[in-house]
PDB file of N, CA and C in Angstrom:
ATOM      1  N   UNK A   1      58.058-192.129 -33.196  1.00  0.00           N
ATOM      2  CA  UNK A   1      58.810-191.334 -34.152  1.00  0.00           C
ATOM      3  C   UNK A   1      58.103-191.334 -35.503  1.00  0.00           C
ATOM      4  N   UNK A   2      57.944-192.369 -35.927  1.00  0.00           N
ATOM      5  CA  UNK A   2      56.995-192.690 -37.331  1.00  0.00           C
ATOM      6  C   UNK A   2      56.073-191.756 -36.778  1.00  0.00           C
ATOM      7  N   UNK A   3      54.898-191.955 -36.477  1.00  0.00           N
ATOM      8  CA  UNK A   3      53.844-191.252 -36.071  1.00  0.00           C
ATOM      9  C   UNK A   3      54.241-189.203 -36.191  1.00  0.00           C
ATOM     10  N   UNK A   4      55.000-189.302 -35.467  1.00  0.00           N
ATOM     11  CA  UNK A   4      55.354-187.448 -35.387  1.00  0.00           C
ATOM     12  C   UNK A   4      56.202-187.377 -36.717  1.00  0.00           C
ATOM     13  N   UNK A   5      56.645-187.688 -37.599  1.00  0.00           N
ATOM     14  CA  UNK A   5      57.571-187.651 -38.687  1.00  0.00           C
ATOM     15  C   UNK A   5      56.289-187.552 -39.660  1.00  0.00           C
ATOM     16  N   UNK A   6      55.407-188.560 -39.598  1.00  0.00           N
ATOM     17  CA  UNK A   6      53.900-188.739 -40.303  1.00  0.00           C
ATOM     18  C   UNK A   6      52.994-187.474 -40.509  1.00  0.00           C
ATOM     19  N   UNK A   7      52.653-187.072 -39.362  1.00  0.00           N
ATOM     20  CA  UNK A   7      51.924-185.847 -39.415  1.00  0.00           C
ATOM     21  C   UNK A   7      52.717-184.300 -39.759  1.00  0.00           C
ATOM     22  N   UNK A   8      53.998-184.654 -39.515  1.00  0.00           N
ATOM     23  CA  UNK A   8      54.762-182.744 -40.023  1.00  0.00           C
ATOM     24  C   UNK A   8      54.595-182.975 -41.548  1.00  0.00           C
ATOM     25  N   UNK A   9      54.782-184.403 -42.161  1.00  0.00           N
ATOM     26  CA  UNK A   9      54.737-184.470 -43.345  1.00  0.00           C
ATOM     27  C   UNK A   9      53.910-184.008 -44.145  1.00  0.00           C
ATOM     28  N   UNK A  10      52.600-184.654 -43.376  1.00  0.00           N
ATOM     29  CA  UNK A  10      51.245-184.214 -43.895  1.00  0.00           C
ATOM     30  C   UNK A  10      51.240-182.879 -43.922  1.00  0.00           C
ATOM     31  N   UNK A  11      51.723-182.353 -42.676  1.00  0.00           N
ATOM     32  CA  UNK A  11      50.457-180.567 -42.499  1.00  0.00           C
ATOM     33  C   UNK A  11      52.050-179.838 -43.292  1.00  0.00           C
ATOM     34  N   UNK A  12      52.738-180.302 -43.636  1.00  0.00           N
ATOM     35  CA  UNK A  12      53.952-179.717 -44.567  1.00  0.00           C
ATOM     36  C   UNK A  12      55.029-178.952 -43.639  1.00  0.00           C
ATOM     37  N   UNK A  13      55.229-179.555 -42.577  1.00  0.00           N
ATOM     38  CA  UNK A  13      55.599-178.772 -41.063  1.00  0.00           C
ATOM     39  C   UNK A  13      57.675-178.906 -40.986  1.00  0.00           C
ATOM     40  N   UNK A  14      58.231-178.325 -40.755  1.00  0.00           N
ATOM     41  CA  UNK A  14      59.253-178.326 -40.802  1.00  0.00           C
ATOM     42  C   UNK A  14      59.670-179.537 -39.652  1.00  0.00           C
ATOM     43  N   UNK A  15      60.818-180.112 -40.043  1.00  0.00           N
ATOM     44  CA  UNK A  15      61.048-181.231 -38.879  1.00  0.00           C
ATOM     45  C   UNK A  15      63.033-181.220 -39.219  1.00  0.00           C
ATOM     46  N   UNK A  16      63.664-181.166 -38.189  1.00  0.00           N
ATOM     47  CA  UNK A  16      65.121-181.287 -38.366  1.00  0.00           C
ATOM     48  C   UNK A  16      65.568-182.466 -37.381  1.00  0.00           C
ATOM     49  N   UNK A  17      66.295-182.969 -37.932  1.00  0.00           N
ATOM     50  CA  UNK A  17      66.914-184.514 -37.571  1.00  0.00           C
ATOM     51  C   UNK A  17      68.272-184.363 -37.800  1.00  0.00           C
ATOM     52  N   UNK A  18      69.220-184.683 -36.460  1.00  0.00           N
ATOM     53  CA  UNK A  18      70.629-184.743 -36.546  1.00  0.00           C
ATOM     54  C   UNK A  18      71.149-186.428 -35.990  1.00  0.00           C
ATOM     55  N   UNK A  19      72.044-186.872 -36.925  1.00  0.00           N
ATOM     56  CA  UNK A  19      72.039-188.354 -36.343  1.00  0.00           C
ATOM     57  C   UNK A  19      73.604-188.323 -36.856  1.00  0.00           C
ATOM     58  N   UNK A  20      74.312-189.208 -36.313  1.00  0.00           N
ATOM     59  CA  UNK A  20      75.722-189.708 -36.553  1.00  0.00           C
ATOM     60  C   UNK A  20      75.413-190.816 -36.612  1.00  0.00           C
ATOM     61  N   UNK A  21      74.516-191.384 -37.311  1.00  0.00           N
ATOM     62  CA  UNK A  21      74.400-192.605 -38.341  1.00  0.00           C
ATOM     63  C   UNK A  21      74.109-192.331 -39.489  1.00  0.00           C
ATOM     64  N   UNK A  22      74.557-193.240 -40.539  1.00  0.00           N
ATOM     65  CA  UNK A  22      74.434-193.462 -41.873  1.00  0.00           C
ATOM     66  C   UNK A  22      73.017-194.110 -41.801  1.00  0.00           C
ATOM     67  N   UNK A  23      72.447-193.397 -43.277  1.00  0.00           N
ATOM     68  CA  UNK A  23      70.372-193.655 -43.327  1.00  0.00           C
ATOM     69  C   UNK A  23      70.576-194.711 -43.388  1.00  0.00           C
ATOM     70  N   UNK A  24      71.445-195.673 -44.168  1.00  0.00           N
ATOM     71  CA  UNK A  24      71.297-197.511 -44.483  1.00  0.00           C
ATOM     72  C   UNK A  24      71.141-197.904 -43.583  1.00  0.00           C
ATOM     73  N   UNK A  25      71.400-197.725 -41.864  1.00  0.00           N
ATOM     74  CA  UNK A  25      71.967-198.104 -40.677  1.00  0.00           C
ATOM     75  C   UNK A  25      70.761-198.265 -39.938  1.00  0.00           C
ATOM     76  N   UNK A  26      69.562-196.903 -40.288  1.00  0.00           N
ATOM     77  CA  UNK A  26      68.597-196.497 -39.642  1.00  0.00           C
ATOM     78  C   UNK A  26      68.188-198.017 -38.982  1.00  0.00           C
ATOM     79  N   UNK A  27      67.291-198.676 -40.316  1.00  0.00           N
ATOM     80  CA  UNK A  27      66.393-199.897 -39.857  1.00  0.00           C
ATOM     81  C   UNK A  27      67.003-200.848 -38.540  1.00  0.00           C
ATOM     82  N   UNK A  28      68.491-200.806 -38.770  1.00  0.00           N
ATOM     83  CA  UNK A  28      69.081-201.537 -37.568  1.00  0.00           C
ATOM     84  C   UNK A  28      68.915-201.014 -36.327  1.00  0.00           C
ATOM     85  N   UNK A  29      69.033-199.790 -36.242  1.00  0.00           N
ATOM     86  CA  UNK A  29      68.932-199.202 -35.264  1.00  0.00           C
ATOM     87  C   UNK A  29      67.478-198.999 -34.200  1.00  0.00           C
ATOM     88  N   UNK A  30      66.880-198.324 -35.508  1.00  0.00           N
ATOM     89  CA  UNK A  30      65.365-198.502 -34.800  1.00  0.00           C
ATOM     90  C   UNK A  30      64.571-199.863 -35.006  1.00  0.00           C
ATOM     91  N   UNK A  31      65.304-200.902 -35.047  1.00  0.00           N
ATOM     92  CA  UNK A  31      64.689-202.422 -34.623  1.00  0.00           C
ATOM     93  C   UNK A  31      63.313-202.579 -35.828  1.00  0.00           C
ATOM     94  N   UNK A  32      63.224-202.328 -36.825  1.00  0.00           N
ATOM     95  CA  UNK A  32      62.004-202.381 -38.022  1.00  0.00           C
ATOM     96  C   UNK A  32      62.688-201.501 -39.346  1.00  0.00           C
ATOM     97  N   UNK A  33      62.672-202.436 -40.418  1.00  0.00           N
ATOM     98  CA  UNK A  33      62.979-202.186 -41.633  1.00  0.00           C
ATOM     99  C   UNK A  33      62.108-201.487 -41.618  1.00  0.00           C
ATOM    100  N   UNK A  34      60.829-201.635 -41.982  1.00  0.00           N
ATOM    101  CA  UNK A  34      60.081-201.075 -43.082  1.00  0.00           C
ATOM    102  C   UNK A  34      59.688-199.695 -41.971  1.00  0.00           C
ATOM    103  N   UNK A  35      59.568-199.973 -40.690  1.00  0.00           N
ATOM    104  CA  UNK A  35      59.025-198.813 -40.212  1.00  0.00           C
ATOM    105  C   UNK A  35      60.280-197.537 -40.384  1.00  0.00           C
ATOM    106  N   UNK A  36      61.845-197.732 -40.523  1.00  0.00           N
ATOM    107  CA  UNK A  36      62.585-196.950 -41.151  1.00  0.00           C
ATOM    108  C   UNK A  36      62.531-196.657 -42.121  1.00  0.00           C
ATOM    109  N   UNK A  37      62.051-197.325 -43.062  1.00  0.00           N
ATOM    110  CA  UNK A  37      61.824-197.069 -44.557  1.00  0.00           C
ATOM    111  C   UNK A  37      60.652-195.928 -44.723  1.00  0.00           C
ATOM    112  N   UNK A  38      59.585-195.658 -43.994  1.00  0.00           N
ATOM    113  CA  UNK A  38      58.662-194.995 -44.193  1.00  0.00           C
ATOM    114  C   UNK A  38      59.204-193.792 -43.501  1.00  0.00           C
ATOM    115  N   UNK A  39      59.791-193.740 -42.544  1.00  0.00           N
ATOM    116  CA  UNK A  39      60.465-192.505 -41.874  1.00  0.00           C
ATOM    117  C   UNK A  39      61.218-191.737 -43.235  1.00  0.00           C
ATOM    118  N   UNK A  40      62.171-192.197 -43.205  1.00  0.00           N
ATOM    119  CA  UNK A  40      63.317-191.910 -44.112  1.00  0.00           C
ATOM    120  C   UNK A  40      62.248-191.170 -45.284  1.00  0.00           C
ATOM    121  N   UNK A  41      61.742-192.237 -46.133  1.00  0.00           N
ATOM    122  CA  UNK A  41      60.857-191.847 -47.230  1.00  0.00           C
ATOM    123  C   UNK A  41      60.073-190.133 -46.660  1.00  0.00           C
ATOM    124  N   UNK A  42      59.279-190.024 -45.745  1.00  0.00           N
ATOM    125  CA  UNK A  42      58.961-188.924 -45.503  1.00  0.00           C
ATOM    126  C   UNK A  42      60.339-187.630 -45.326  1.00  0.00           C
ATOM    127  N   UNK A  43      60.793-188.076 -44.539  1.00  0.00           N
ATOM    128  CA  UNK A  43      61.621-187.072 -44.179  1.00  0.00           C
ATOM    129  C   UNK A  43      62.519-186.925 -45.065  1.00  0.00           C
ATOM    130  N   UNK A  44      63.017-187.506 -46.070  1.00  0.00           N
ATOM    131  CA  UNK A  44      64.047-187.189 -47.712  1.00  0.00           C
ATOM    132  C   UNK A  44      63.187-186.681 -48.382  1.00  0.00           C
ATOM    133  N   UNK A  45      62.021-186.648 -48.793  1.00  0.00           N
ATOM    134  CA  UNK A  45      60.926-186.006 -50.090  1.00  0.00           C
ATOM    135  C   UNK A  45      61.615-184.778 -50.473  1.00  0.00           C
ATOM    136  N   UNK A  46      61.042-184.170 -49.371  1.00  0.00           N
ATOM    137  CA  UNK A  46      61.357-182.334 -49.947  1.00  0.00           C
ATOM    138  C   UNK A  46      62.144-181.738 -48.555  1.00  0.00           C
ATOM    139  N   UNK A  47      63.309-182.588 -48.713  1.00  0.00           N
ATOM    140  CA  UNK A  47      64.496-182.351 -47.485  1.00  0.00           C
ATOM    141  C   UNK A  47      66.053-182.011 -48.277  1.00  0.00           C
ATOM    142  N   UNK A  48      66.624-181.225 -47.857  1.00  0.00           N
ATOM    143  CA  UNK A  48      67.744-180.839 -47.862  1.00  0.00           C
ATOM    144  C   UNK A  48      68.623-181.514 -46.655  1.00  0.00           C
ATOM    145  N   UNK A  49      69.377-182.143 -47.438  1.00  0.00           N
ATOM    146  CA  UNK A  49      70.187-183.326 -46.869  1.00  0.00           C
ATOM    147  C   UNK A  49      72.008-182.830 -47.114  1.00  0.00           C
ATOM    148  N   UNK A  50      72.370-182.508 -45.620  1.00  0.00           N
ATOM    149  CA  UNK A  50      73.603-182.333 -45.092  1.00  0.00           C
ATOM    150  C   UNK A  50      74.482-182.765 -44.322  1.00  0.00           C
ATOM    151  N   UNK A  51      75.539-183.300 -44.719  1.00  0.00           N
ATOM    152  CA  UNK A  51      76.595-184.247 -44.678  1.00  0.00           C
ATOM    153  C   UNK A  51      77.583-183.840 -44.613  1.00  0.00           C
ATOM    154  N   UNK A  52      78.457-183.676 -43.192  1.00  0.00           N
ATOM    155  CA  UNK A  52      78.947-183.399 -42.362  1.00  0.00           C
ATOM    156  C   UNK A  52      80.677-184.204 -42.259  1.00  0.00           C
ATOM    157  N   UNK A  53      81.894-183.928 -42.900  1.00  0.00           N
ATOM    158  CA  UNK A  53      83.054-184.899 -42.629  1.00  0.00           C
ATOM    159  C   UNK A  53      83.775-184.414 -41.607  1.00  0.00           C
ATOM    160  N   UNK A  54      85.026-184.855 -41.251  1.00  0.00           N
ATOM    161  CA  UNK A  54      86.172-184.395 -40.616  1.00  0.00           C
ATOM    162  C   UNK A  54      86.044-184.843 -39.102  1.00  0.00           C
ATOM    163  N   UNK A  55      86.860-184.146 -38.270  1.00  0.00           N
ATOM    164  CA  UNK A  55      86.924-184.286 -37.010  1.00  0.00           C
ATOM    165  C   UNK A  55      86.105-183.815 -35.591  1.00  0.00           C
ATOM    166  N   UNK A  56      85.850-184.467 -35.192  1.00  0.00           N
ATOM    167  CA  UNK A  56      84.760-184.077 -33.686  1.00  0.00           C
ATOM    168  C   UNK A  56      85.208-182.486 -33.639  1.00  0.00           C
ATOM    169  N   UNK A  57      84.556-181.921 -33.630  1.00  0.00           N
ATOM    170  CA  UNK A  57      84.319-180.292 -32.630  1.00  0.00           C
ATOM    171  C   UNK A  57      85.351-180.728 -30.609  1.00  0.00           C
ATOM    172  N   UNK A  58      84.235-181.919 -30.652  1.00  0.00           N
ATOM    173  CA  UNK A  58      84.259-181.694 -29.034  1.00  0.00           C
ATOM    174  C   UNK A  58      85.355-183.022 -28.630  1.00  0.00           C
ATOM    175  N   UNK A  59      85.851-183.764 -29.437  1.00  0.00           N
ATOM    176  CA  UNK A  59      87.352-184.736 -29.390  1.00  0.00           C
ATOM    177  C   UNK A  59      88.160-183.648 -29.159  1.00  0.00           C
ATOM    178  N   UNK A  60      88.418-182.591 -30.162  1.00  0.00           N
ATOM    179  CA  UNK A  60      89.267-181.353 -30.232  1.00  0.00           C
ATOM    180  C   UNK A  60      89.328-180.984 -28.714  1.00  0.00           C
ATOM    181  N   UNK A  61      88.322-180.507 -28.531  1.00  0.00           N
ATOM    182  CA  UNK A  61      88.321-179.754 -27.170  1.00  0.00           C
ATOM    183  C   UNK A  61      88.677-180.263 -25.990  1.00  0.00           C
ATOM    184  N   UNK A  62      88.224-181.343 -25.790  1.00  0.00           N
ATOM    185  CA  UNK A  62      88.451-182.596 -24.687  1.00  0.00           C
ATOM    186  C   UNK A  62      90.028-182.526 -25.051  1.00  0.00           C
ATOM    187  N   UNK A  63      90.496-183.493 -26.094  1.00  0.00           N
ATOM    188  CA  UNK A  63      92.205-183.560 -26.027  1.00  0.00           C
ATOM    189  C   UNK A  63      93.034-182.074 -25.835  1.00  0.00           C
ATOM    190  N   UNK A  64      92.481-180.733 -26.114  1.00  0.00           N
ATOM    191  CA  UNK A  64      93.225-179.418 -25.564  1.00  0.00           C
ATOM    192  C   UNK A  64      93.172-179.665 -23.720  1.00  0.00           C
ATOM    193  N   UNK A  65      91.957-179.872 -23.082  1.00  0.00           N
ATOM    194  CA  UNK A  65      91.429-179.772 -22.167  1.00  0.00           C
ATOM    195  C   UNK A  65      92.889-180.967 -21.419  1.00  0.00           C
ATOM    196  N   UNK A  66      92.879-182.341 -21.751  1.00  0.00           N
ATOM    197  CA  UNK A  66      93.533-183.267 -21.145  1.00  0.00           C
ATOM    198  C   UNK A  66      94.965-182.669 -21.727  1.00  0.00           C
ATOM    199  N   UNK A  67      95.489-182.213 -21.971  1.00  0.00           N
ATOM    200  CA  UNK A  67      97.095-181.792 -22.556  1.00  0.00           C
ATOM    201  C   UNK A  67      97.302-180.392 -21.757  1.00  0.00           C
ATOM    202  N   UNK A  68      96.097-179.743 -21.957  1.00  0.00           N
ATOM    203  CA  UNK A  68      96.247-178.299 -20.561  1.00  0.00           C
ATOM    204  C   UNK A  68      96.655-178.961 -19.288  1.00  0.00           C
ATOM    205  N   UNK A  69      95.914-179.856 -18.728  1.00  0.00           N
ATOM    206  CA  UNK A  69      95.704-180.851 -17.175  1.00  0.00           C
ATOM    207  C   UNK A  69      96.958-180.984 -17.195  1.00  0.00           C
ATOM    208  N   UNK A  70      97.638-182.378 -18.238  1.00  0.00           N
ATOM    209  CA  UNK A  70      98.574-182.548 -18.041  1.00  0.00           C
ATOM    210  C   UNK A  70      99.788-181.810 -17.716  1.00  0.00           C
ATOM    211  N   UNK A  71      99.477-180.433 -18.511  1.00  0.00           N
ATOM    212  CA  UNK A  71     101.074-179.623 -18.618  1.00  0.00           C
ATOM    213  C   UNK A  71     101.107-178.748 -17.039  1.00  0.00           C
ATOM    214  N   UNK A  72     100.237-179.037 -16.679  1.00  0.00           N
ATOM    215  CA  UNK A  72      99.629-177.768 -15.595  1.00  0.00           C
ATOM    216  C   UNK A  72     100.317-178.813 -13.749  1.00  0.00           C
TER     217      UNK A  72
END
């Protein structure tokens, strides 16, 4: 991941990342502080950063789905 995050950076290449983790979280996740730290650092520079609240899309749908079953 470092590595491919590394080079879009360089050649100025568009790269989109969707995560349902919080960035603080990253390093835990991918098992290396610092190698999250250099990710992150690339990919925040000249990123437009969107942050997302409220309720699942697909919780919604699933609980219509199990309440249809049921009534049916």
């Amino acid at each position: 991941l470092q590595m491919v995050v590394h080079r879009r950076y360089k050649l100025r290449r568009a790269i989109v990342v969707t995560s349902n983790r919080i960035v603080e979280d990253w390093g835990k996740y991918l098992g290396d502080h610092t190698m999250s730290t250099t990710i992150l650092d690339r990919l925040m520079h000249r990123s437009a950063l969107l942050a997302f609240e409220g309720k699942s899309y697909r919780l919604k749908e699933a609980a219509s789905r199990l309440t249809s079953a049921s009534a049916a």
